[in-house]
Each structure stands twice: as structure tokens, then as C-alpha cells.
Protein backbone atom coordinates (compact mmCIF):
# COMPACT_ATOMS: atom_id res chain seq x y z
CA UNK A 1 142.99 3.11 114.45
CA UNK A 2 145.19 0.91 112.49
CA UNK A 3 145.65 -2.30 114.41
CA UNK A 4 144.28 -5.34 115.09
CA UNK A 5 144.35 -7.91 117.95
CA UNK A 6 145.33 -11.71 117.67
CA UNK A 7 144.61 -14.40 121.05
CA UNK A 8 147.00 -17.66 120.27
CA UNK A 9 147.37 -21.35 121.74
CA UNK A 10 150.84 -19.87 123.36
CA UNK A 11 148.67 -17.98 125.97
CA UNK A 12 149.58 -14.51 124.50
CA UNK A 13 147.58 -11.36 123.09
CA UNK A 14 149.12 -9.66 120.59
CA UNK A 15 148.91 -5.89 119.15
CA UNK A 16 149.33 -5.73 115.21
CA UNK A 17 149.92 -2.80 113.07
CA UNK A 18 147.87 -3.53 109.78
CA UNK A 19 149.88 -1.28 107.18
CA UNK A 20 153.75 -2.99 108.23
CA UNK A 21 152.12 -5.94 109.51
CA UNK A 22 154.13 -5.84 112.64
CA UNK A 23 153.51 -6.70 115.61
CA UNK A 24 153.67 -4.13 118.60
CA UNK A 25 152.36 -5.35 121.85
CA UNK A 26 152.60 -8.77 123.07
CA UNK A 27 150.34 -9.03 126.88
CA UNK A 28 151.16 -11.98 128.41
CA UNK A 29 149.44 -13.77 131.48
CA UNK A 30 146.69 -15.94 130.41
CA UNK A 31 147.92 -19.87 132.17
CA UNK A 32 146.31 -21.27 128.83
CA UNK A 33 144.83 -20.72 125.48
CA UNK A 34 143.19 -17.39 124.56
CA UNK A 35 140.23 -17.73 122.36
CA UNK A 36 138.82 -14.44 122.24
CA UNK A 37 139.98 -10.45 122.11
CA UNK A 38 138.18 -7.47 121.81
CA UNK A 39 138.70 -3.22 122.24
CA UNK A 40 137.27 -2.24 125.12
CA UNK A 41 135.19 1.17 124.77
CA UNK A 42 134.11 3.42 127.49
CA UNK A 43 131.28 5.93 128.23
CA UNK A 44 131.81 9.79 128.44
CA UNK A 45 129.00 12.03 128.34
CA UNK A 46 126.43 10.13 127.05
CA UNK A 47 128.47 8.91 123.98
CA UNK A 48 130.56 5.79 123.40
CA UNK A 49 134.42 6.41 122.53
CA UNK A 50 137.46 4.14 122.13
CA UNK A 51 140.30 3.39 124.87
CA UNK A 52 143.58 2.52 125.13
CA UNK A 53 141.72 -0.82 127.13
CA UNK A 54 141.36 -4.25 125.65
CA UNK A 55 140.42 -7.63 127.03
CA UNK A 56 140.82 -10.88 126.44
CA UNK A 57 138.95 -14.20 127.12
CA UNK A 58 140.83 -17.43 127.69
CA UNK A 59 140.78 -21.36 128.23
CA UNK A 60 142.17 -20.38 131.91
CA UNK A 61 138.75 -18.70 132.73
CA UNK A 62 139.44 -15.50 133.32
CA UNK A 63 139.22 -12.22 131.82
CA UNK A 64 141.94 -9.42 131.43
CA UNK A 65 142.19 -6.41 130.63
CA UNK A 66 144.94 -4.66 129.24
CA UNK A 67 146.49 -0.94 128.56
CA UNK A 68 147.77 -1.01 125.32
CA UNK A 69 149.92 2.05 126.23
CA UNK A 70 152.17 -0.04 128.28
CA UNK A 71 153.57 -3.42 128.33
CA UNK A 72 152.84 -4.35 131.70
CA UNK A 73 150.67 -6.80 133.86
CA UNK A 74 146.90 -7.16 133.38
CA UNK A 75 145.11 -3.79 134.66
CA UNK A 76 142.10 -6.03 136.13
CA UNK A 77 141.37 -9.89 135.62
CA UNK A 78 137.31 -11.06 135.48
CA UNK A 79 137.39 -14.42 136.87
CA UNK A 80 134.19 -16.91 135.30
CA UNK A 81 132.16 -19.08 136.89
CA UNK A 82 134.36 -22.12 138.80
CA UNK A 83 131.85 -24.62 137.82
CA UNK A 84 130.15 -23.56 134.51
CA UNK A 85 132.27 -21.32 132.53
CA UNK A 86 135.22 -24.34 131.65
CA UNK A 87 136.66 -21.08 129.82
CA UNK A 88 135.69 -17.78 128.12
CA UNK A 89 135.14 -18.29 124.44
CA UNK A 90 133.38 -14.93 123.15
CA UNK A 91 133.72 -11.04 124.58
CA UNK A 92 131.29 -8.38 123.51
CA UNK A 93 130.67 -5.00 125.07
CA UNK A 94 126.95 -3.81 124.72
CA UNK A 95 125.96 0.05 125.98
CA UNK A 96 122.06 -0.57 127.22
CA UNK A 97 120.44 3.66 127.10
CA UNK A 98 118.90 4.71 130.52
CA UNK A 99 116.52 7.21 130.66
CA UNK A 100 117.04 8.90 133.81
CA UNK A 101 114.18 10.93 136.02
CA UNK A 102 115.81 14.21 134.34
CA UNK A 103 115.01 12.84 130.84
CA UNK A 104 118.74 12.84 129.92
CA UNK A 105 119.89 9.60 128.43
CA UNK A 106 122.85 7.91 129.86
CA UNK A 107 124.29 4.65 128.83
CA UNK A 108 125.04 1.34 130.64
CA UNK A 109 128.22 -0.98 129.61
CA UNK A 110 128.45 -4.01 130.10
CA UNK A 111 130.20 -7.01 129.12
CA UNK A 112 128.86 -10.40 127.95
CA UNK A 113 130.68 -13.31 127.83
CA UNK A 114 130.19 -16.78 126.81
CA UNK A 115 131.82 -19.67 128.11
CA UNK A 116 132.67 -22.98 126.53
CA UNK A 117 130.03 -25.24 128.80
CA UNK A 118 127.10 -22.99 126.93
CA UNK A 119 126.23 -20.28 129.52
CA UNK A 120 126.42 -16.51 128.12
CA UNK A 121 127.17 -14.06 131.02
CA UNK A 122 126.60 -10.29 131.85
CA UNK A 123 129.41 -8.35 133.52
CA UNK A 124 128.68 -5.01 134.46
């Protein structure tokens, strides 16, 4: 994978190509600044691959998710906490192994998130 993600103070996500340096997404629908951005993985099989998912944390709140494949509205939004969050500052996606009754290992995703009044969150 050759890109990278970029939040901005004009509410938007952005989708870079790092070899041109162009830019090839732009998500927009964040009401205010977005501080954070991350690739959102997924779990098949007991192993951890990449998506065509990512999310974004913003100033507004919330968390979206995008499909990089398209250029349309937010696939799902995460709203935080009306009276602690006072925004999303930080994303990270941690798998948690399971050991199930069968002895096969599965994994766990989640999402933590911490917000700018100090609490970190799990989602998931």
C-alpha cells in the first residue's frame, strides 16, 4: 500500500498517493476539525488483514468510517460521549486473542479512542 492519510482544520480526510504525491480521495463530513486518521483492519480466519475501511476522529465528536473505494458518504459514524469526550483526538485498533472452548484462537477488534477532556474509550 502506497498511501497515506491526512485529517485538516477544513473538516476533510484526505487519501495521498506517496510516490506522485497526489492526492486521491478527499471524505468529507466531519462539522469541524479532524485530528486523527487511521486504516481500519479487519479479522478473517484468525488473522488480521487490511481493508478498503478507514476512520477518522474529529473536534465534532464523532467517528467515521470511510470506503476508500468510493467517494461517497460516511459508511457508519461512532458518536462519543455528549458530556466527556469534547472531541476524538487519537484512533487505534487493538485485536485482543480469545481462546475459545475448542482451543482455536480467535481474535477480538476493537477500537480505542481518546477524547480531548482525558477519557480513553473502548469501542467494540
Amino acid at each position: 500500500m502506497n498511501t497515506i492519510l491526512s485529517g485538516s482544520v477544513d473538516k476533510s480526510v484526505r487519501l495521498w498517493d506517496i510516490r506522485s504525491g497526489q492526492q486521491i480521495q478527499m471524505f468529507n463530513g466531519h462539522t469541524n476539525r479532524v485530528w486523527s486518521v487511521e486504516y481500519s483492519p479487519f479479522v478473517i480466519k484468525n488473522s488480521i488483514c487490511n481493508s478498503n475501511v478507514i476512520c477518522s476522529g474529529s473536534r465534532d465528536n464523532t467517528i467515521r468510517f470511510w470506503d476508500i473505494r468510493s467517494n461517497k458518504n460516511e459508511l457508519y459514524m461512532i458518536k462519543g460521549d455528549e458530556k466527556e469526550d469534547f472531541g476524538i483526538i487519537c484512533l487505534k485498533f487493538i485485536s485482543l486473542k480469545k481462546k475459545e472452548k475448542t482451543k482455536n484462537v480467535t481474535y477480538d477488534l476493537n477500537l480505542c479512542y481518546g477524547s480531548n477532556n482525558g477519557p480513553i474509550r473502548i469501542w467494540g
